[in-house]
PDB file of N, CA and C in Angstrom:
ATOM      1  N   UNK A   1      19.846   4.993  -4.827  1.00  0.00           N
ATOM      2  CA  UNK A   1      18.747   5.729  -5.446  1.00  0.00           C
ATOM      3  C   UNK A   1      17.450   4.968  -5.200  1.00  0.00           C
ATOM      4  N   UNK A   2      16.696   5.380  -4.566  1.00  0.00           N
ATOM      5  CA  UNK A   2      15.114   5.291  -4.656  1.00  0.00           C
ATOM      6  C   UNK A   2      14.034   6.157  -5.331  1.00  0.00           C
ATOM      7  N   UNK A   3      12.949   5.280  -5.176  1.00  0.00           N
ATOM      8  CA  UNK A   3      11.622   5.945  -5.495  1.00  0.00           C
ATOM      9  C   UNK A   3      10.102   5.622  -5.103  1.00  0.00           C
ATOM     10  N   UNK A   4       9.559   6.937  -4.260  1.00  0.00           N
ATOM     11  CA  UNK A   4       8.772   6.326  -3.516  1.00  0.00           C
ATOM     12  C   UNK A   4       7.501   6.887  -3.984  1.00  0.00           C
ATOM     13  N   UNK A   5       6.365   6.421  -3.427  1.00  0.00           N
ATOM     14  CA  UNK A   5       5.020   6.916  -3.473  1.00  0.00           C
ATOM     15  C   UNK A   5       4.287   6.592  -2.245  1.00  0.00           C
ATOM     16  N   UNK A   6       2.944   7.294  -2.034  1.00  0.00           N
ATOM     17  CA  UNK A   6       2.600   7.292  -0.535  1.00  0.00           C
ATOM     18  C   UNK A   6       1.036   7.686  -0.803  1.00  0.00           C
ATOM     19  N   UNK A   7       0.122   6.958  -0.333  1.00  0.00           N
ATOM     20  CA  UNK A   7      -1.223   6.926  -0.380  1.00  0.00           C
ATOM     21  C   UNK A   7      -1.659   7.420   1.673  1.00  0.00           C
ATOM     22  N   UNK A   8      -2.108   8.815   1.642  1.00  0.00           N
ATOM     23  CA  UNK A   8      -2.489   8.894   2.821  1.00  0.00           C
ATOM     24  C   UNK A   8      -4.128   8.780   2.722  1.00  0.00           C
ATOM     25  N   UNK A   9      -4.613   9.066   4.465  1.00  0.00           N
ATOM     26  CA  UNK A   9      -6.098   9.180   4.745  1.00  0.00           C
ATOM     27  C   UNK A   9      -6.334   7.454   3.998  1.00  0.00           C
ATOM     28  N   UNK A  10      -5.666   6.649   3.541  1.00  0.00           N
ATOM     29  CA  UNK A  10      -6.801   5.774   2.391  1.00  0.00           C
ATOM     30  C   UNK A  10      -7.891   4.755   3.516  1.00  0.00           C
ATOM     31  N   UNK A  11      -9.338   4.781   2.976  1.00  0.00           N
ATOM     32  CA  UNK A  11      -9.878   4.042   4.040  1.00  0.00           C
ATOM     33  C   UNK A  11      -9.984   2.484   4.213  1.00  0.00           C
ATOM     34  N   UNK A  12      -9.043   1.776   4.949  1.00  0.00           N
ATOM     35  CA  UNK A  12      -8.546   0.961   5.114  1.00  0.00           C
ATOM     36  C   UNK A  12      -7.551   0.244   6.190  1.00  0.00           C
ATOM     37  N   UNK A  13      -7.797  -0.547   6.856  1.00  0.00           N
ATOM     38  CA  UNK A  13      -7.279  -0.934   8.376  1.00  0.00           C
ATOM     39  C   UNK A  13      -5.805  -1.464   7.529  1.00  0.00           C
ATOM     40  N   UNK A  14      -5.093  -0.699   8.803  1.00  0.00           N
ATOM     41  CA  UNK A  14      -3.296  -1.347   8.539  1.00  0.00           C
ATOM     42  C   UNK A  14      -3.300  -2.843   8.195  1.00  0.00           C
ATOM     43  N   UNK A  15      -4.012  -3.611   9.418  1.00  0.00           N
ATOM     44  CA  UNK A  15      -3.690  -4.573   9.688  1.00  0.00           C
ATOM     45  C   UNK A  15      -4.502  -5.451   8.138  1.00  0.00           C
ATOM     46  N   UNK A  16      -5.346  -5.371   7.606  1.00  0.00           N
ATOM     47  CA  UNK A  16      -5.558  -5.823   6.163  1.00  0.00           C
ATOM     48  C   UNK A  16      -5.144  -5.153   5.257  1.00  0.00           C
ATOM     49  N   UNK A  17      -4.229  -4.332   5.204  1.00  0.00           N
ATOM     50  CA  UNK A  17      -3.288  -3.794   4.003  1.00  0.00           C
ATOM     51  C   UNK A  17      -1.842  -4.689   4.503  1.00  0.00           C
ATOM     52  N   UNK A  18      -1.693  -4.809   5.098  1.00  0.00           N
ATOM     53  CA  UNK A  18      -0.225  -5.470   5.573  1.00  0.00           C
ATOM     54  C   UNK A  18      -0.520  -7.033   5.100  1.00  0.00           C
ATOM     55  N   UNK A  19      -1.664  -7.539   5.413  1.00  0.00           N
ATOM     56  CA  UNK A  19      -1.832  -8.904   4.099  1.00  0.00           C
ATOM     57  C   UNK A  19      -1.407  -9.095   3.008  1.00  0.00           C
ATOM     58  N   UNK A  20      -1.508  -7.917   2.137  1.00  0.00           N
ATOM     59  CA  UNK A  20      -1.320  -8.173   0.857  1.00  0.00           C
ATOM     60  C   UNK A  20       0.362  -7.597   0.665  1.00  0.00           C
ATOM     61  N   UNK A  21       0.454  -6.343   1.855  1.00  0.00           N
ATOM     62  CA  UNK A  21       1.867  -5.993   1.174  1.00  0.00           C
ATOM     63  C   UNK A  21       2.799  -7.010   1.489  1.00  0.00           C
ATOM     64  N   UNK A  22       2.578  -8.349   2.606  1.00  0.00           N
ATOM     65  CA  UNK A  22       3.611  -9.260   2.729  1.00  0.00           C
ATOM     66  C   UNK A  22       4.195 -10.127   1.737  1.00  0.00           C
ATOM     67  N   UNK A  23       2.741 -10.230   0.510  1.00  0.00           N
ATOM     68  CA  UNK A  23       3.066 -10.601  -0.844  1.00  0.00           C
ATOM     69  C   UNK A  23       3.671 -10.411  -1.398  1.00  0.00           C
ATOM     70  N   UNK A  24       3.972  -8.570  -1.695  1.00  0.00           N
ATOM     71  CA  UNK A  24       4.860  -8.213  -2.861  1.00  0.00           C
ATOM     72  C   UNK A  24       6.271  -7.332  -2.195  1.00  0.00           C
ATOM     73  N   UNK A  25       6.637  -7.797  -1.174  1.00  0.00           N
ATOM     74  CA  UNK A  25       8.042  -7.380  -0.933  1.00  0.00           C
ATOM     75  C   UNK A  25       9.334  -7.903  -1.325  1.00  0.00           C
ATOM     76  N   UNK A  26       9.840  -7.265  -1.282  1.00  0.00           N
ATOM     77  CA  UNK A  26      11.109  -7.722  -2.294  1.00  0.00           C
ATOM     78  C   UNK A  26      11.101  -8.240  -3.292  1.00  0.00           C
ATOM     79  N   UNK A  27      10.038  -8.472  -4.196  1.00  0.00           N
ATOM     80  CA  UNK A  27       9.627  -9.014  -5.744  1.00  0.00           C
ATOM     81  C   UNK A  27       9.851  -7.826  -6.549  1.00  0.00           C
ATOM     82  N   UNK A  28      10.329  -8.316  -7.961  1.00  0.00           N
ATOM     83  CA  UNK A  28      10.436  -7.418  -8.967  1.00  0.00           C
ATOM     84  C   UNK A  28       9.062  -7.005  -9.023  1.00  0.00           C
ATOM     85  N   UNK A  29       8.980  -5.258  -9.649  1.00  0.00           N
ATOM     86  CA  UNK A  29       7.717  -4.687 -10.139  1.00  0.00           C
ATOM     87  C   UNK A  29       7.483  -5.202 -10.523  1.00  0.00           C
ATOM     88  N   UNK A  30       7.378  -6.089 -12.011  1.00  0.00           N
ATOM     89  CA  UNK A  30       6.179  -6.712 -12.651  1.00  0.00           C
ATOM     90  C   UNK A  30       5.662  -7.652 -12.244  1.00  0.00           C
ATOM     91  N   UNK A  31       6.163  -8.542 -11.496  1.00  0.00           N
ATOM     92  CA  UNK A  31       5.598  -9.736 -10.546  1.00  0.00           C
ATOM     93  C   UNK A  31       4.657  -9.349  -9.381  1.00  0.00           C
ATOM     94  N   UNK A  32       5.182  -8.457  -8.647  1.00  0.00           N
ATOM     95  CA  UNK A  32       4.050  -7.596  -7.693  1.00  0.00           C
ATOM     96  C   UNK A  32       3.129  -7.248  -8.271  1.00  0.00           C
ATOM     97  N   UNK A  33       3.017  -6.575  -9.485  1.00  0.00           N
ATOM     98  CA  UNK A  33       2.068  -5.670 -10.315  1.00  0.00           C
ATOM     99  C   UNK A  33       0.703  -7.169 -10.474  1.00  0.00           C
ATOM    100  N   UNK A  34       1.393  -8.058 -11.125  1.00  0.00           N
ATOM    101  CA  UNK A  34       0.682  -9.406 -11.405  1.00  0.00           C
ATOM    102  C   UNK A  34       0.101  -9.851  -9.855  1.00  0.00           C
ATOM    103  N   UNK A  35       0.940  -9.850  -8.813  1.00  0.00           N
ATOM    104  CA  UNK A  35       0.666 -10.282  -7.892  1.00  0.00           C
ATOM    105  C   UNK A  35      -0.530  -9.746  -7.290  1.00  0.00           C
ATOM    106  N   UNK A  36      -0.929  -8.067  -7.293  1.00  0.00           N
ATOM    107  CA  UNK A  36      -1.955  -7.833  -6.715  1.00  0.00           C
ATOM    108  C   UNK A  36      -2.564  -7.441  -7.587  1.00  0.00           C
ATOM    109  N   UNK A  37      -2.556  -7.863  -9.281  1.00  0.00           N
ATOM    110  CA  UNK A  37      -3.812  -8.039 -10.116  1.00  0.00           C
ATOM    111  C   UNK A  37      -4.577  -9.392 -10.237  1.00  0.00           C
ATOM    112  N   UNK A  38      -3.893 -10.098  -9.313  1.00  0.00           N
ATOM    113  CA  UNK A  38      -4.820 -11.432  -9.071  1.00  0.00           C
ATOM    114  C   UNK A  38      -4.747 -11.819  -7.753  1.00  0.00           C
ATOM    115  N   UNK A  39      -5.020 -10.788  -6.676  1.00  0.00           N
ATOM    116  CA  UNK A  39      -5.308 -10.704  -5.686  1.00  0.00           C
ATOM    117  C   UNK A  39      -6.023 -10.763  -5.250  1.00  0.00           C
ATOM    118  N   UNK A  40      -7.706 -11.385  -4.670  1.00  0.00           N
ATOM    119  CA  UNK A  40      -8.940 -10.745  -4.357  1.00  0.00           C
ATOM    120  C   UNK A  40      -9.047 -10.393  -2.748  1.00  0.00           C
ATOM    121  N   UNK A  41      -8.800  -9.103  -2.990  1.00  0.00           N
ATOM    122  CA  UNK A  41      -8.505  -8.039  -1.518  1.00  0.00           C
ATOM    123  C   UNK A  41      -8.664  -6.730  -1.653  1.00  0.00           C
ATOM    124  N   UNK A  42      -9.407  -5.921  -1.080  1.00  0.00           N
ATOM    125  CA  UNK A  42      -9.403  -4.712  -1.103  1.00  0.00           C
ATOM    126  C   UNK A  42      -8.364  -3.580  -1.266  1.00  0.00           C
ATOM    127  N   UNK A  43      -7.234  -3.996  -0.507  1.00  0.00           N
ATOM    128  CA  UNK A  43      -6.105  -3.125  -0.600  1.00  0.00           C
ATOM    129  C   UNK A  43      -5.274  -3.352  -1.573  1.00  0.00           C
ATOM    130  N   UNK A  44      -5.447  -4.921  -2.237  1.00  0.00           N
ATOM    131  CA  UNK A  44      -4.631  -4.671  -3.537  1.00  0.00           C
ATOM    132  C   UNK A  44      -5.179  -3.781  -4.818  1.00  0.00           C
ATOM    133  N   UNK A  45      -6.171  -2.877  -4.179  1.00  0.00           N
ATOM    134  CA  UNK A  45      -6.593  -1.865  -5.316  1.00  0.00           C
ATOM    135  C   UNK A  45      -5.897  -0.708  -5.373  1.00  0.00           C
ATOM    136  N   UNK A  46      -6.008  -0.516  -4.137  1.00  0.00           N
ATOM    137  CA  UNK A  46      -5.386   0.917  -3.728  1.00  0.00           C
ATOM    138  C   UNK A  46      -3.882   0.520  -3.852  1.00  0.00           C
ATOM    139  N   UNK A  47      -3.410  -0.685  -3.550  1.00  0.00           N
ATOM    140  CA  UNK A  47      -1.841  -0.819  -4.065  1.00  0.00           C
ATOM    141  C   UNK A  47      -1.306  -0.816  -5.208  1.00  0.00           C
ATOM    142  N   UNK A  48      -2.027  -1.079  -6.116  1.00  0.00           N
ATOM    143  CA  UNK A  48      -1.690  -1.487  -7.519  1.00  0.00           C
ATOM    144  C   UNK A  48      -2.183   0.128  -8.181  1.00  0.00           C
ATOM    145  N   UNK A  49      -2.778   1.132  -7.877  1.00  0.00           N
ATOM    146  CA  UNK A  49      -2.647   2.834  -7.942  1.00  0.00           C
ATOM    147  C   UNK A  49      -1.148   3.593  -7.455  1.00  0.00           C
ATOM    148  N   UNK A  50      -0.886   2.930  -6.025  1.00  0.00           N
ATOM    149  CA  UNK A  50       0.583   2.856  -5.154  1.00  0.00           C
ATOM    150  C   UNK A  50       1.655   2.821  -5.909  1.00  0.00           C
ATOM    151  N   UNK A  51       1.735   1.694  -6.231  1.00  0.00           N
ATOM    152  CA  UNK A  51       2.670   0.819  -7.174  1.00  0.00           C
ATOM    153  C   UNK A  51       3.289   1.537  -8.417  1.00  0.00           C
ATOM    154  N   UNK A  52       2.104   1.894  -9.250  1.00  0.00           N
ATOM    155  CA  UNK A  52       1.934   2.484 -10.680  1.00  0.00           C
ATOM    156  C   UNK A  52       2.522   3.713 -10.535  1.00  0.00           C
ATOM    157  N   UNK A  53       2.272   4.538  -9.465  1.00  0.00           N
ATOM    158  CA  UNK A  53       2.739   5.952  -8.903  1.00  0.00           C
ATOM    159  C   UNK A  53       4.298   5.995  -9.011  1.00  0.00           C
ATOM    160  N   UNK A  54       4.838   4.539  -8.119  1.00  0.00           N
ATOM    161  CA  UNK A  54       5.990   4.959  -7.736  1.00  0.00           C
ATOM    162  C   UNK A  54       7.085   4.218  -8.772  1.00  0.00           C
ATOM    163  N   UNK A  55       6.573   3.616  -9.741  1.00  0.00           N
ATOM    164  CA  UNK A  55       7.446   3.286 -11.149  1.00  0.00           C
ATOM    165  C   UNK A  55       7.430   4.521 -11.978  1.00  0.00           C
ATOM    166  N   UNK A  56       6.178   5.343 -11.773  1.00  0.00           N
ATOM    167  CA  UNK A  56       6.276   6.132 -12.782  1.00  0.00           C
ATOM    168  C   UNK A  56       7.263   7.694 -11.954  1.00  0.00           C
ATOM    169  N   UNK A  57       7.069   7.604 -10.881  1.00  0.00           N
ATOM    170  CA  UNK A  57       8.144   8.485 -10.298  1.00  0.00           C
ATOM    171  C   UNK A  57       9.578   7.813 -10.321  1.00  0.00           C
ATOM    172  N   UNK A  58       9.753   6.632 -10.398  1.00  0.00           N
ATOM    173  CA  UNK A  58      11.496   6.447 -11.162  1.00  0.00           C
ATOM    174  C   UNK A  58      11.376   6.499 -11.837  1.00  0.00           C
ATOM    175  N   UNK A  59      10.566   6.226 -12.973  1.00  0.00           N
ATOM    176  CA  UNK A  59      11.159   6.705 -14.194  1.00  0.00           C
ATOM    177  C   UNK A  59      11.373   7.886 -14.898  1.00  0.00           C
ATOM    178  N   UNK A  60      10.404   8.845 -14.338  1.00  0.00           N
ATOM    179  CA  UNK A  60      10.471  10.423 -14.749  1.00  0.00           C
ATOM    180  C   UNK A  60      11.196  10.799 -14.172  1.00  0.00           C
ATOM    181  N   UNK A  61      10.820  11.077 -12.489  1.00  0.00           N
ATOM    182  CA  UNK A  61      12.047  11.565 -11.854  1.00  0.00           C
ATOM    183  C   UNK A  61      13.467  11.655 -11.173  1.00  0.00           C
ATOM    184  N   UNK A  62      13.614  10.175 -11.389  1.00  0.00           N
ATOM    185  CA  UNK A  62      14.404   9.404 -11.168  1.00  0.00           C
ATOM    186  C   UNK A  62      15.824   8.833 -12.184  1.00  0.00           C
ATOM    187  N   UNK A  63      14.742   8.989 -13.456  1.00  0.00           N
ATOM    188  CA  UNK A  63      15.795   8.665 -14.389  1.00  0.00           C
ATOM    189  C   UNK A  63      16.334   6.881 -14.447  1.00  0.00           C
ATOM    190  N   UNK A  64      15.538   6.081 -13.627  1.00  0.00           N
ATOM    191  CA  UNK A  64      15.841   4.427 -12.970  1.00  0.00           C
ATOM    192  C   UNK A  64      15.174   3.615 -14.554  1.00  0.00           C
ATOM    193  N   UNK A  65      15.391   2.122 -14.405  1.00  0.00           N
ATOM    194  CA  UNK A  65      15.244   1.548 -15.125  1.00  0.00           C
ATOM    195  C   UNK A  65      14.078   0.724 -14.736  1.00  0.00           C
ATOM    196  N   UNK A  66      13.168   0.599 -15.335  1.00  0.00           N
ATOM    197  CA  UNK A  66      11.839   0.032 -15.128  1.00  0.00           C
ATOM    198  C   UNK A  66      12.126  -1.285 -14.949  1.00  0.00           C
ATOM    199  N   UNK A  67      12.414  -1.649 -15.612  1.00  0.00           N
ATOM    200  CA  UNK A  67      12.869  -3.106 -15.674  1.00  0.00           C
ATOM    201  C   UNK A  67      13.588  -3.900 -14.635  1.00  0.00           C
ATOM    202  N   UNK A  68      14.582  -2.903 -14.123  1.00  0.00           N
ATOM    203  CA  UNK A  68      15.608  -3.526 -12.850  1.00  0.00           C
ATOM    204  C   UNK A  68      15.069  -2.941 -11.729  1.00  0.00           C
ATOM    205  N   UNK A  69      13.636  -2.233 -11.656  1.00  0.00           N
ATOM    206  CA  UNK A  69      13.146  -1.968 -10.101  1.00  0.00           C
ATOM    207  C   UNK A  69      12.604  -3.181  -9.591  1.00  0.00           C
ATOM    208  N   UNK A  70      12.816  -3.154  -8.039  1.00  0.00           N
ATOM    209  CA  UNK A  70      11.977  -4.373  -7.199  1.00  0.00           C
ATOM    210  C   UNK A  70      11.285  -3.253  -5.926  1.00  0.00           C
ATOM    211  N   UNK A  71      10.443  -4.018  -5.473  1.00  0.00           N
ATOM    212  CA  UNK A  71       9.388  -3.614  -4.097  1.00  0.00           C
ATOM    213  C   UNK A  71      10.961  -3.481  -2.771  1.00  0.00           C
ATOM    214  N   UNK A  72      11.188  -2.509  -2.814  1.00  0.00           N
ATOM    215  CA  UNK A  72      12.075  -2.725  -1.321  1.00  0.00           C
ATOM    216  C   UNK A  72      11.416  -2.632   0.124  1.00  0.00           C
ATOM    217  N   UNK A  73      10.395  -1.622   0.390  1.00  0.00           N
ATOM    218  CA  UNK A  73       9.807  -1.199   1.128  1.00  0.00           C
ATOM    219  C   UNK A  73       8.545  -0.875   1.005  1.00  0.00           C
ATOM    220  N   UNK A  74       7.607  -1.981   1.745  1.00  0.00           N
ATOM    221  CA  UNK A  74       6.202  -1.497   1.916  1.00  0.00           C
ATOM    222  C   UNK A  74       5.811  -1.380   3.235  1.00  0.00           C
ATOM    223  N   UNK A  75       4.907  -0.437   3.413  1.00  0.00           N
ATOM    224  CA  UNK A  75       4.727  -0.117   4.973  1.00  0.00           C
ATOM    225  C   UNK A  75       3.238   0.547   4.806  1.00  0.00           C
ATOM    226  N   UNK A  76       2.674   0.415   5.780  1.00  0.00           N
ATOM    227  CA  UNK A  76       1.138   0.509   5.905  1.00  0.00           C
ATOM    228  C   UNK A  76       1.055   1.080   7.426  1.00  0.00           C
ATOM    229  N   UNK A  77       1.013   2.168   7.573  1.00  0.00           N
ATOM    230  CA  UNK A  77       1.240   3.055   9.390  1.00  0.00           C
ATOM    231  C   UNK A  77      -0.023   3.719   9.478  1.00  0.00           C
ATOM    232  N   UNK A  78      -0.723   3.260  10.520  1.00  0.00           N
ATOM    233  CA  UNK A  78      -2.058   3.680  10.854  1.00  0.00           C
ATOM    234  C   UNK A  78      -2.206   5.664  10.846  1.00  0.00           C
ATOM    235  N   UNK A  79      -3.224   5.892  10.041  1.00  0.00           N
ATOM    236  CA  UNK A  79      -3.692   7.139  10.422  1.00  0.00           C
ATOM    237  C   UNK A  79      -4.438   7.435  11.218  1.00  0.00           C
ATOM    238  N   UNK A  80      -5.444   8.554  10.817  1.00  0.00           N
ATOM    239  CA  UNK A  80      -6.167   8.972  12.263  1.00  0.00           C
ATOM    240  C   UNK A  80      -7.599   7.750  12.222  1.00  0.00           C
ATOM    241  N   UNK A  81      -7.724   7.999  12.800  1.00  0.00           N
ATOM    242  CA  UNK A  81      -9.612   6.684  13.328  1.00  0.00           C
ATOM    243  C   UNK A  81     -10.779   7.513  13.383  1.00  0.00           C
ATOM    244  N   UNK A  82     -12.137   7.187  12.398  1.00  0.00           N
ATOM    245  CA  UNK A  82     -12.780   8.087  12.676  1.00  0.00           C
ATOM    246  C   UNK A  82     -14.118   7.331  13.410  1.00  0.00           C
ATOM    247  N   UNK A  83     -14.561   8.054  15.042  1.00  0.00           N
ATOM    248  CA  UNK A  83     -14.984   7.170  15.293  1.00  0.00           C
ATOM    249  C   UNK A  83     -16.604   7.291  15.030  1.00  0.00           C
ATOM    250  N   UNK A  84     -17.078   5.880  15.016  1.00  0.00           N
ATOM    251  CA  UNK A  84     -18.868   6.499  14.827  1.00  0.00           C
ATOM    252  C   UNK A  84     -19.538   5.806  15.868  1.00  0.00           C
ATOM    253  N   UNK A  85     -20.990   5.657  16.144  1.00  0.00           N
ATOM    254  CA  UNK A  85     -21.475   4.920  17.154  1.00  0.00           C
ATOM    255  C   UNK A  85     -22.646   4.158  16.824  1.00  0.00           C
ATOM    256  N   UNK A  86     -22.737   3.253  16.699  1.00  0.00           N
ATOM    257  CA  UNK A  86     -24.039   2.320  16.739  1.00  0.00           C
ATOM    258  C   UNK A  86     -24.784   2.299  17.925  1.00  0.00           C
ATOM    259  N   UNK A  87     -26.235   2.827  17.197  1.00  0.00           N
ATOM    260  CA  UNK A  87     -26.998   2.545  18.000  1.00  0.00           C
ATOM    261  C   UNK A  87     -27.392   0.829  19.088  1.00  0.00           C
ATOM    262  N   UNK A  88     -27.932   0.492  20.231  1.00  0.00           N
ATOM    263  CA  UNK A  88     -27.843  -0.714  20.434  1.00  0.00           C
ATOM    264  C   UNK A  88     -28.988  -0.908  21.569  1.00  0.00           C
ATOM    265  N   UNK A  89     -29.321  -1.910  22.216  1.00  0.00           N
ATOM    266  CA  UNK A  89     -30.318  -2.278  22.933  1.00  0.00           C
ATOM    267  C   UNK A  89     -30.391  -1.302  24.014  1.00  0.00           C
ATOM    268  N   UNK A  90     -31.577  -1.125  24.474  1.00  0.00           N
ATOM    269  CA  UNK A  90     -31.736  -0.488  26.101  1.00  0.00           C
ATOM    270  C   UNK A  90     -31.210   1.117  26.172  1.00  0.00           C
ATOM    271  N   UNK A  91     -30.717   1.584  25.299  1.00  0.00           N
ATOM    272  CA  UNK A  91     -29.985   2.892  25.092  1.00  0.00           C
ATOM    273  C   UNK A  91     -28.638   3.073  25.154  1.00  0.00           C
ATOM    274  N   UNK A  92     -28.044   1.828  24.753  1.00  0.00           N
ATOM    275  CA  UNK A  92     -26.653   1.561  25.170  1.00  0.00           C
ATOM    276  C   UNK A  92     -26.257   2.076  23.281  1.00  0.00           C
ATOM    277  N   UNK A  93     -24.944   2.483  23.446  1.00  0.00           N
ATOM    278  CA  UNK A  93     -24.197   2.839  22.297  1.00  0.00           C
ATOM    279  C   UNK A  93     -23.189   1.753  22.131  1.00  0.00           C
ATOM    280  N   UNK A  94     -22.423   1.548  20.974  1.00  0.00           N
ATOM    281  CA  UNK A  94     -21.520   0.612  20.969  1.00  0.00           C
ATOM    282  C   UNK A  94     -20.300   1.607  19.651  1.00  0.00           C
ATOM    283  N   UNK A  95     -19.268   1.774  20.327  1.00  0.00           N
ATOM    284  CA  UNK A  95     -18.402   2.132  19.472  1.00  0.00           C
ATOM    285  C   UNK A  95     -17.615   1.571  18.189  1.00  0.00           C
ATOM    286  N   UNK A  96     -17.649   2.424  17.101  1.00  0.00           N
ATOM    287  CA  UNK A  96     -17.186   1.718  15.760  1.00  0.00           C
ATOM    288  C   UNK A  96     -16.052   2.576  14.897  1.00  0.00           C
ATOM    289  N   UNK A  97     -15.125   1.831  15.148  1.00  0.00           N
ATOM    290  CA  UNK A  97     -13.689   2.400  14.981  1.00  0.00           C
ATOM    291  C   UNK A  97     -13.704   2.152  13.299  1.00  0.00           C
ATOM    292  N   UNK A  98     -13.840   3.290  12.637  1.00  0.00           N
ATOM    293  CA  UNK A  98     -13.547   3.307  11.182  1.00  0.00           C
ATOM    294  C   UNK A  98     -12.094   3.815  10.959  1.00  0.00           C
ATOM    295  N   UNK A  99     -11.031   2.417  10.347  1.00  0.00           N
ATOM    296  CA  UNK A  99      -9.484   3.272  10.834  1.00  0.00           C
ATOM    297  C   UNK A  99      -9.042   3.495   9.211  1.00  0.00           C
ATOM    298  N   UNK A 100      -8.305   4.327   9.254  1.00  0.00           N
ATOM    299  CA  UNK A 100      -7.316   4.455   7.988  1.00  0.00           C
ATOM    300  C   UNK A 100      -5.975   4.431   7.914  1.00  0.00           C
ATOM    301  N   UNK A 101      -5.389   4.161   6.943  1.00  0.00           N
ATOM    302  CA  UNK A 101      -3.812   4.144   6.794  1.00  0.00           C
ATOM    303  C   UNK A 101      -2.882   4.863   6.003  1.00  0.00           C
ATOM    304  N   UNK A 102      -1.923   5.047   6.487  1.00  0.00           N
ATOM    305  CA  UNK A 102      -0.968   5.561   5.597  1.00  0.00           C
ATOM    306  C   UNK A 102       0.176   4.433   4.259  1.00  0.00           C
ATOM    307  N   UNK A 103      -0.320   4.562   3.215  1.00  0.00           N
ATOM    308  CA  UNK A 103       0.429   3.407   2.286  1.00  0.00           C
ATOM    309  C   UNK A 103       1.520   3.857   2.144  1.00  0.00           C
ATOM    310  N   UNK A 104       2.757   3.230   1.764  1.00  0.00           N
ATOM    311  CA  UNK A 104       4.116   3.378   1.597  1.00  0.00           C
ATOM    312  C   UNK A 104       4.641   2.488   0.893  1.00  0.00           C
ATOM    313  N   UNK A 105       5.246   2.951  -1.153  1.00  0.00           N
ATOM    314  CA  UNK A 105       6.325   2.089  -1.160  1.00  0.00           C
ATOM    315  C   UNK A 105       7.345   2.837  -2.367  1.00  0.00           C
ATOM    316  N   UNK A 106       8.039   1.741  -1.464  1.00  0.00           N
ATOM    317  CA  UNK A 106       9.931   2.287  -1.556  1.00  0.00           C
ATOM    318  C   UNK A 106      10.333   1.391  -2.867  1.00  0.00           C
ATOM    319  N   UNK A 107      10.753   1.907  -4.200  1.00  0.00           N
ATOM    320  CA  UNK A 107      11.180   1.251  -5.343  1.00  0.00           C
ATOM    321  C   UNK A 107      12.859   1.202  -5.364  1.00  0.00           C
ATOM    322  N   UNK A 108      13.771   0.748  -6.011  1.00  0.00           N
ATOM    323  CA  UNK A 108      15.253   0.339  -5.920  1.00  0.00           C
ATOM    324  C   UNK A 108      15.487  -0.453  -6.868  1.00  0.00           C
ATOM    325  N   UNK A 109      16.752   0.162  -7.289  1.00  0.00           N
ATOM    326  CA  UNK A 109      17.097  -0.789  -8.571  1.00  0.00           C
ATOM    327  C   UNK A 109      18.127  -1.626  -7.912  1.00  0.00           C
ATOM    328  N   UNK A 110      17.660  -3.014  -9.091  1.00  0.00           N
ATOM    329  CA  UNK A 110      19.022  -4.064  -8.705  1.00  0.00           C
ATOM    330  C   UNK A 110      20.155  -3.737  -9.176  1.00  0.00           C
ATOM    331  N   UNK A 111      21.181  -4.010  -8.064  1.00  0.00           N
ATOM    332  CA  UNK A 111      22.522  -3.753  -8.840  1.00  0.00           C
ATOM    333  C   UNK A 111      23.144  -5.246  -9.476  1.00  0.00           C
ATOM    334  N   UNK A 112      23.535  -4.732 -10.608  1.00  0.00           N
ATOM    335  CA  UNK A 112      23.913  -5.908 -11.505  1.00  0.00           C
ATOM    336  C   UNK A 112      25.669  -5.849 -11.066  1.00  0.00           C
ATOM    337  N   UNK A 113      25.725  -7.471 -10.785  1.00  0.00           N
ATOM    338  CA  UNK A 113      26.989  -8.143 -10.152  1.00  0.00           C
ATOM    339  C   UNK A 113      27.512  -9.223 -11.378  1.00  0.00           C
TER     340      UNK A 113
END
């Protein structure tokens, strides 16, 4: 049993969202939760909205135990790029890749052994 949540379009490069999600993988929710509330990074904003989403989808829809969820799966997969152009010397343009991502995470309860 899982439970997921998914932040699309968010504006934000993969490659600095994948910073912070290397933090909270495989950590219990509340340690992640802590983890990117004392984070200073942009994407631990939009993660910690992520996060909140997908505890509260195990627990409603899921029926899971808050307590025994951990981070199984975070993934950050580039969306579309929107591009713009800076103006620049002599009449030259210079291209400016504004990218976004797709957020992803996968909740799972521990099984007790």
């Amino acid at each position: 049993m899982e439970a997921t949540a998914t932040h699309k379009y968010a504006r934000i490069s993969p490659r600095k969202a994948k910073i912070v999600m290397d933090l909270i993988r495989n950590k219990p929710v509340g340690e992640a939760m802590g983890i990117l509330k004392n984070t200073p990074k942009a994407a631990s904003e939009l993660l910690i909205k992520v996060l909140g989403t997908a505890i509260a989808n195990a627990e409603n829809n899921h029926s899971m135990n808050a307590d025994a969820l951990y981070v199984a799966e975070v993934t950050a997969d580039p969306g579309p790029i929107m591009k713009r152009v800076q103006p620049r010397a002599q009449g030259r343009a210079f291209r400016i890749n504004k990218r976004t991502s797709h957020l992803k995470i996968v909740l799972k309860e521990k099984e007790e052994v």
